[in-house]
Protein backbone atom coordinates (compact mmCIF):
# COMPACT_ATOMS: atom_id res chain seq x y z
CA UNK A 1 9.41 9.53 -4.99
CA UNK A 2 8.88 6.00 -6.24
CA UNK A 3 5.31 4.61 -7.30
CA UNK A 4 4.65 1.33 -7.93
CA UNK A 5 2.80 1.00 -11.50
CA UNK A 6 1.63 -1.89 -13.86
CA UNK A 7 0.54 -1.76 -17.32
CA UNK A 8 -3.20 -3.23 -17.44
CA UNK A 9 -5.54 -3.73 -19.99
CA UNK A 10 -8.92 -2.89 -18.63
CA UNK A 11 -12.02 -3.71 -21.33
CA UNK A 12 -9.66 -3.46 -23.73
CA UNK A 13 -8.37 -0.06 -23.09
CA UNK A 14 -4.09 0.10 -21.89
CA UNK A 15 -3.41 2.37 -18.86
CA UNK A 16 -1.19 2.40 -15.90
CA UNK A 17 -2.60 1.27 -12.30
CA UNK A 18 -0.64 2.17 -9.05
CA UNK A 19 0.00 -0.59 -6.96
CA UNK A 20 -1.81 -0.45 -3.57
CA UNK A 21 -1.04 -3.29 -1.41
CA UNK A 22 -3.22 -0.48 1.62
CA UNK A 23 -5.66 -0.65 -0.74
CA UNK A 24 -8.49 -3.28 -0.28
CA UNK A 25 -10.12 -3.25 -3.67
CA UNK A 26 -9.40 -2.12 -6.95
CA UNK A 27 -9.84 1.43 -7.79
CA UNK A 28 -10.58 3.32 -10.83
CA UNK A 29 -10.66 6.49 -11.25
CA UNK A 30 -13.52 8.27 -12.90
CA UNK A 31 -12.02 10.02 -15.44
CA UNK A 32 -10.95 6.67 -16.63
CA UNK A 33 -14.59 5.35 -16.51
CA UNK A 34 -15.77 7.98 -18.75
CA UNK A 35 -12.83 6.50 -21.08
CA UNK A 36 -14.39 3.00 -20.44
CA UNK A 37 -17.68 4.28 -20.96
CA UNK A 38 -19.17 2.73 -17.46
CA UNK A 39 -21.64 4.52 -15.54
CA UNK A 40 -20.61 5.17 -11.85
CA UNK A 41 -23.26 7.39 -11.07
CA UNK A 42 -25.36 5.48 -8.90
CA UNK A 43 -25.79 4.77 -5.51
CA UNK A 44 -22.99 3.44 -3.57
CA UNK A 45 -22.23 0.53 -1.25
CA UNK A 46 -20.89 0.31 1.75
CA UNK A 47 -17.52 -1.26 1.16
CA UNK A 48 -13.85 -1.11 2.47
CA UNK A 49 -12.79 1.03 0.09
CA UNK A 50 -9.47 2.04 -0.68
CA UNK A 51 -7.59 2.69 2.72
CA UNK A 52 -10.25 0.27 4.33
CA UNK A 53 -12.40 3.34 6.10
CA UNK A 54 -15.93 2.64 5.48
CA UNK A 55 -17.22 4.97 3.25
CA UNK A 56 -20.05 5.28 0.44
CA UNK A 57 -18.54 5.11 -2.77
CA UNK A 58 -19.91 3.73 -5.85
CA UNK A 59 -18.92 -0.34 -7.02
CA UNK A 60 -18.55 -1.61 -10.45
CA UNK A 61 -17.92 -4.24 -12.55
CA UNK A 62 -14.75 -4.77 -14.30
CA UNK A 63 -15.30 -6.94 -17.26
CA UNK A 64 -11.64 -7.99 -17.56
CA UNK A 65 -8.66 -6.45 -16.23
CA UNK A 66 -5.88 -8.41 -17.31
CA UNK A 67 -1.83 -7.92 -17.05
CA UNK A 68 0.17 -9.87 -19.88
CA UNK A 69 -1.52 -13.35 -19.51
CA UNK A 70 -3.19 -12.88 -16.43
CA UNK A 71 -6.66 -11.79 -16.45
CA UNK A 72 -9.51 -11.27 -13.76
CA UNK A 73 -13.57 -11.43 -15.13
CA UNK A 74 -15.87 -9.49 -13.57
CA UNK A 75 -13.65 -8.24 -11.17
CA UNK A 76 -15.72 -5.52 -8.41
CA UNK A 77 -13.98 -2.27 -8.49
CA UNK A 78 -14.65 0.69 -6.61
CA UNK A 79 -15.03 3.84 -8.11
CA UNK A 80 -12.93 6.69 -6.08
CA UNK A 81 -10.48 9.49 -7.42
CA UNK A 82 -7.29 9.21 -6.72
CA UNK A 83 -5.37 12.14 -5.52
CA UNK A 84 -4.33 14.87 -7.57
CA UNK A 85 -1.87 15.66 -5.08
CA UNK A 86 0.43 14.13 -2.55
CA UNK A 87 2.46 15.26 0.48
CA UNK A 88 6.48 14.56 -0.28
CA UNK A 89 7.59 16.14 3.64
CA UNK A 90 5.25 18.90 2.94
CA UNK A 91 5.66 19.93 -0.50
CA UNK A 92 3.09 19.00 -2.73
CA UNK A 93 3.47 17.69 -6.32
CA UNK A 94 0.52 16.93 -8.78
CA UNK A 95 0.25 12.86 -9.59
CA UNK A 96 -2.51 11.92 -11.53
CA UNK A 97 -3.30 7.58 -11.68
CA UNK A 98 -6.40 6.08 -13.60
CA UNK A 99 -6.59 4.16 -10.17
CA UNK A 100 -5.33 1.49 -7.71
CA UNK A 101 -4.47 -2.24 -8.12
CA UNK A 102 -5.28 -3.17 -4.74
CA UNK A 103 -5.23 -6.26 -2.86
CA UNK A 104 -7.84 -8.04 -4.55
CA UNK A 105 -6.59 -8.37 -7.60
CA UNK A 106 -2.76 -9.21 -5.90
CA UNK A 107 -4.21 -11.56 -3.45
CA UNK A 108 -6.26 -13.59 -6.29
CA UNK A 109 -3.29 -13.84 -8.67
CA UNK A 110 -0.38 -14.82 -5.47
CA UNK A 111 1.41 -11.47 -6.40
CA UNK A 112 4.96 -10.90 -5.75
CA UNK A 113 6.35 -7.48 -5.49
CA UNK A 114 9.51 -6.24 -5.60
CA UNK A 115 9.45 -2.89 -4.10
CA UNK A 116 13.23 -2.04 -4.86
CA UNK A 117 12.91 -2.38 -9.13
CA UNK A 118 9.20 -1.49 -8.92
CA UNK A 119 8.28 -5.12 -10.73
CA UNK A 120 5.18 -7.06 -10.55
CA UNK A 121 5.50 -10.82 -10.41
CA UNK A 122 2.05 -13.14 -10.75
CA UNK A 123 3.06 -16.81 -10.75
CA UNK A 124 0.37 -17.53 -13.34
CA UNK A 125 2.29 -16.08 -15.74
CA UNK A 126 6.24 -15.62 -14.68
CA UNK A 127 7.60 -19.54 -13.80
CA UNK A 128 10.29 -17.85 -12.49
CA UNK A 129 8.15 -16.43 -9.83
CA UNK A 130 8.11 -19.67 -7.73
CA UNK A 131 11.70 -19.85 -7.17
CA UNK A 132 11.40 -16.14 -5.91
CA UNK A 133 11.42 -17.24 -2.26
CA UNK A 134 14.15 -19.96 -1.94
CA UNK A 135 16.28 -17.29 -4.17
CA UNK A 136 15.61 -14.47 -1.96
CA UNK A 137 16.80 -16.45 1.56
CA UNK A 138 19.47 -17.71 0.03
CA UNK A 139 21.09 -15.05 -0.85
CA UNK A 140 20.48 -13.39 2.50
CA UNK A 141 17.02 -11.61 2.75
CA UNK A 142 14.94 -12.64 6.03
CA UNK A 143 11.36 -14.09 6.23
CA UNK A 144 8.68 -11.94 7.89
CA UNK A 145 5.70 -13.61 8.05
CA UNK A 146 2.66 -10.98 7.95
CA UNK A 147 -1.45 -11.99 8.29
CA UNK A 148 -4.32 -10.53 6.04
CA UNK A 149 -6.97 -8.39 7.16
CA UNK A 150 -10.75 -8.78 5.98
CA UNK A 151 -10.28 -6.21 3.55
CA UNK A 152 -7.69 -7.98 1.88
CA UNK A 153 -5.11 -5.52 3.83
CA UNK A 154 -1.42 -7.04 4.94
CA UNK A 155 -0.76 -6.37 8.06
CA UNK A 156 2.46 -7.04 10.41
CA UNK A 157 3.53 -6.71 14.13
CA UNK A 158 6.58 -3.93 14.74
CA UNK A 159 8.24 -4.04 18.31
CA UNK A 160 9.00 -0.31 19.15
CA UNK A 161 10.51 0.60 22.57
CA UNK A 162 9.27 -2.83 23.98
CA UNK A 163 5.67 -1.78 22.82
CA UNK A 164 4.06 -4.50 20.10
CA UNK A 165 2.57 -2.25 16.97
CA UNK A 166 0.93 -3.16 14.23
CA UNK A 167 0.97 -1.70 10.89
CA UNK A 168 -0.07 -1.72 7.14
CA UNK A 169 2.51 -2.68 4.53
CA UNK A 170 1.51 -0.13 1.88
CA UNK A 171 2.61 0.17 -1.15
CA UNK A 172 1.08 3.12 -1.83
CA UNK A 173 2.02 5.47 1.05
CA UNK A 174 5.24 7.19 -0.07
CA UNK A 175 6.56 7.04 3.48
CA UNK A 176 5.44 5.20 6.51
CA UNK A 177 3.06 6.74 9.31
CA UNK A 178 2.46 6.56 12.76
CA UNK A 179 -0.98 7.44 14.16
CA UNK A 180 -0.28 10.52 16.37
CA UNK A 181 -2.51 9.15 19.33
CA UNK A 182 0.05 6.36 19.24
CA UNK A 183 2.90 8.39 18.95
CA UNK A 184 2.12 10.41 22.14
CA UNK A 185 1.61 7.18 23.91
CA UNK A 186 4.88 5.70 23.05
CA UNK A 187 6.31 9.19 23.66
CA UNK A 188 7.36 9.20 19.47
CA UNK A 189 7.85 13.68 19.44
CA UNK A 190 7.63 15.07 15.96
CA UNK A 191 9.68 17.97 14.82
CA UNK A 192 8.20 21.35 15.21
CA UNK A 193 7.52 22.11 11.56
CA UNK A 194 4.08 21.10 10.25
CA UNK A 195 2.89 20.36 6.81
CA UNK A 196 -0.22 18.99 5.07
CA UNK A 197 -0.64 15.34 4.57
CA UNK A 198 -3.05 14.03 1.67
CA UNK A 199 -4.69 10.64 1.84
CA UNK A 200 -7.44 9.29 -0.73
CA UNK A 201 -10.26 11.61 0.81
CA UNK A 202 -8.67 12.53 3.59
CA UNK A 203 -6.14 14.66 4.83
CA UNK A 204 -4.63 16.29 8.16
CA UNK A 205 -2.91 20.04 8.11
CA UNK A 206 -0.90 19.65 11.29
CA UNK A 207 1.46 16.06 10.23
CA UNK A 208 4.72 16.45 11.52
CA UNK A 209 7.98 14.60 10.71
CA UNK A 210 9.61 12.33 13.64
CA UNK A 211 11.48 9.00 13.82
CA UNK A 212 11.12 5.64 15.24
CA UNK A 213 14.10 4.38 16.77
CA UNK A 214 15.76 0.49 17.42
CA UNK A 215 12.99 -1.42 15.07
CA UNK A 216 12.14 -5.26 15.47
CA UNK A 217 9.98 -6.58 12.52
CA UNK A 218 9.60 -10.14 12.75
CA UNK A 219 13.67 -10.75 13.74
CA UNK A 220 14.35 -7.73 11.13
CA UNK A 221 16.17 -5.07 13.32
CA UNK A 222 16.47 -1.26 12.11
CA UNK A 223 17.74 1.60 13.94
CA UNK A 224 15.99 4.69 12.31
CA UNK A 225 13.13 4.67 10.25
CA UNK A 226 11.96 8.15 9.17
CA UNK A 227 8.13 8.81 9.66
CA UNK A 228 4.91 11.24 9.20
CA UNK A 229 3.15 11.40 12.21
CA UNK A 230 -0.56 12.05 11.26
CA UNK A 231 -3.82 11.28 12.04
CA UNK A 232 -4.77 11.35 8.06
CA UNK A 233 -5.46 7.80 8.38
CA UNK A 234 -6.72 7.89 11.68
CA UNK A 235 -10.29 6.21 10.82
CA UNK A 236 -8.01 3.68 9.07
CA UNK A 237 -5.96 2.77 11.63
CA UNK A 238 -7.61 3.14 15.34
CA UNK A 239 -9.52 0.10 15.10
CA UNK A 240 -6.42 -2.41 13.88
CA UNK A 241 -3.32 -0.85 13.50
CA UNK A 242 -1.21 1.98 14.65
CA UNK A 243 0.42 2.79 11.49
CA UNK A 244 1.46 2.44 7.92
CA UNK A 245 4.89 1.08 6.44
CA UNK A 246 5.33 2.95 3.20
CA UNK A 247 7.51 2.86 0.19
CA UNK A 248 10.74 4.96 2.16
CA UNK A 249 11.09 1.58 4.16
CA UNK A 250 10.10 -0.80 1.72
CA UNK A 251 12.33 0.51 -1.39
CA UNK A 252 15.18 1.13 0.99
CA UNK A 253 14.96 -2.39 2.72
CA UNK A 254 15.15 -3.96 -0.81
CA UNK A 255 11.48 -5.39 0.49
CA UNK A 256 9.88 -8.50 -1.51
CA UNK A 257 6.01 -9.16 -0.54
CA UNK A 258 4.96 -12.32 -1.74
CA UNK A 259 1.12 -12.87 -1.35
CA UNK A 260 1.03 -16.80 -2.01
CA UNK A 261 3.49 -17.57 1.30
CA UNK A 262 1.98 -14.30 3.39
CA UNK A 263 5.76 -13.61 3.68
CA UNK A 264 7.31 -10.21 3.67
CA UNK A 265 11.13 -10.95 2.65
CA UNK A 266 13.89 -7.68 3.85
CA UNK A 267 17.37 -6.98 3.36
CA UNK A 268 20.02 -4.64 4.78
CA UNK A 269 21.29 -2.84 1.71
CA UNK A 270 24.96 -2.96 1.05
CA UNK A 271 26.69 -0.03 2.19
């Protein structure tokens, strides 16, 4: 399984952040605050935390997270624990993260990530970052233009069996989802074999395995895209979108997501 992680100096203490482009804010993890020496033990606010459901969870203030040059003051965190576990097709394997670099921080700084060599571009400190884009068309990648949520979240329109979806690109799901209310409406049938699908805070016992089939993402077109079908996320995703692209389609589509243009850049890999 692929993550996505960047080196980051936070108050002057080095660890490794996952990056979270499902994530709406910046999370650190407490064991890590303990490390930093911030109190988190107070009462929370009401924020869009992490996968964007509302839920209570302590904020704090970062007083510099930076990554090589780059740095953000006084940058509002949450503070959540990341997993301990995740669900790779049902079997679980331990992953522990100090937290998330979510779309805060990559929003602020025009991030560009390639999710094929796991790197982290931020044009305020890579000039080669700005020719990124003319690069990536040229040599045969297509444009797909995607919108931000409120929370910071990217979201993008999918066209499956003449029925117009929209899901999260998220970095931080190791493969893409598909709300099972939607599923059963679109007739989407998951293989009999059920498993147990972690989320930050959440999880569902009964996820299946299933498939979406003939794919349109912005002009993109896929024929199979393997999925979990799961209501995990469900709080997540009933109120805006149907579903979550993770890192199985991303890293296999050789995907670039560049923040500054709101353009999601994909490529047929070479066979």
């Amino acid at each position: 399984m692929q993550r996505l992680m960047a080196a980051v100096n936070i108050n002057g203490h080095y660890t490794d952040l996952m990056l979270d482009t499902g994530a709406s804010k910046t999370v650190i993890a407490p064991f890590f605050l303990k490390t930093l020496q911030i109190d988190y033990i107070r009462k929370g606010n009401k924020i869009m935390a992490v996968k964007g459901n509302n839920t209570w969870v302590p904020s704090i203030t970062i007083h510099s997270l930076s990554i090589g040059k780059v740095t953000s003051n006084n940058l509002s965190a949450a503070a959540a624990a990341v997993p301990w576990q995740i669900s790779l097709r049902g079997k679980s394997r331990g992953f522990m993260s100090a937290g998330l670099l979510g779309g805060d921080f990559l929003k602020a700084h025009d991030a560009i990530i390639d999710c094929q060599r796991a790197e982290l571009l931020l044009r305020e400190n890579d000039s080669t970052a700005c020719n990124i884009p003319q690069t990536l068309e040229t040599n045969g990648w297509q444009a797909v233009c995607f919108t931000f949520s409120k929370s910071n979240q990217i979201e993008i329109p999918l066209v499956i069996k003449k029925q117009i979806l929209h899901f999260i690109v998220d970095t931080g799901a190791p493969f893409s989802v598909l709300n099972r209310d939607i599923a059963e409406k679109i007739s989407i049938i998951g293989g009999w074999r059920r498993f147990k699908a972690y989320g930050i805070g959440v999880s569902d016992p009964y996820a299946q395995q299933g498939q979406l089939n003939k794919i349109n993402i912005g002009g993109f077109e896929l024929e199979h895209l393997q999925i979990d079908i799961s209501n995990a996320w469900e709080k997540v995703l009933s109120d805006h979108c149907d579903g979550l692209l993770g890192m199985n389609f991303l890293g296999s589509n050789l995907a670039f997501i560049d923040y500054q243009n709101r353009t999601l850049y994909l490529k047929h890999p070479v066979k």
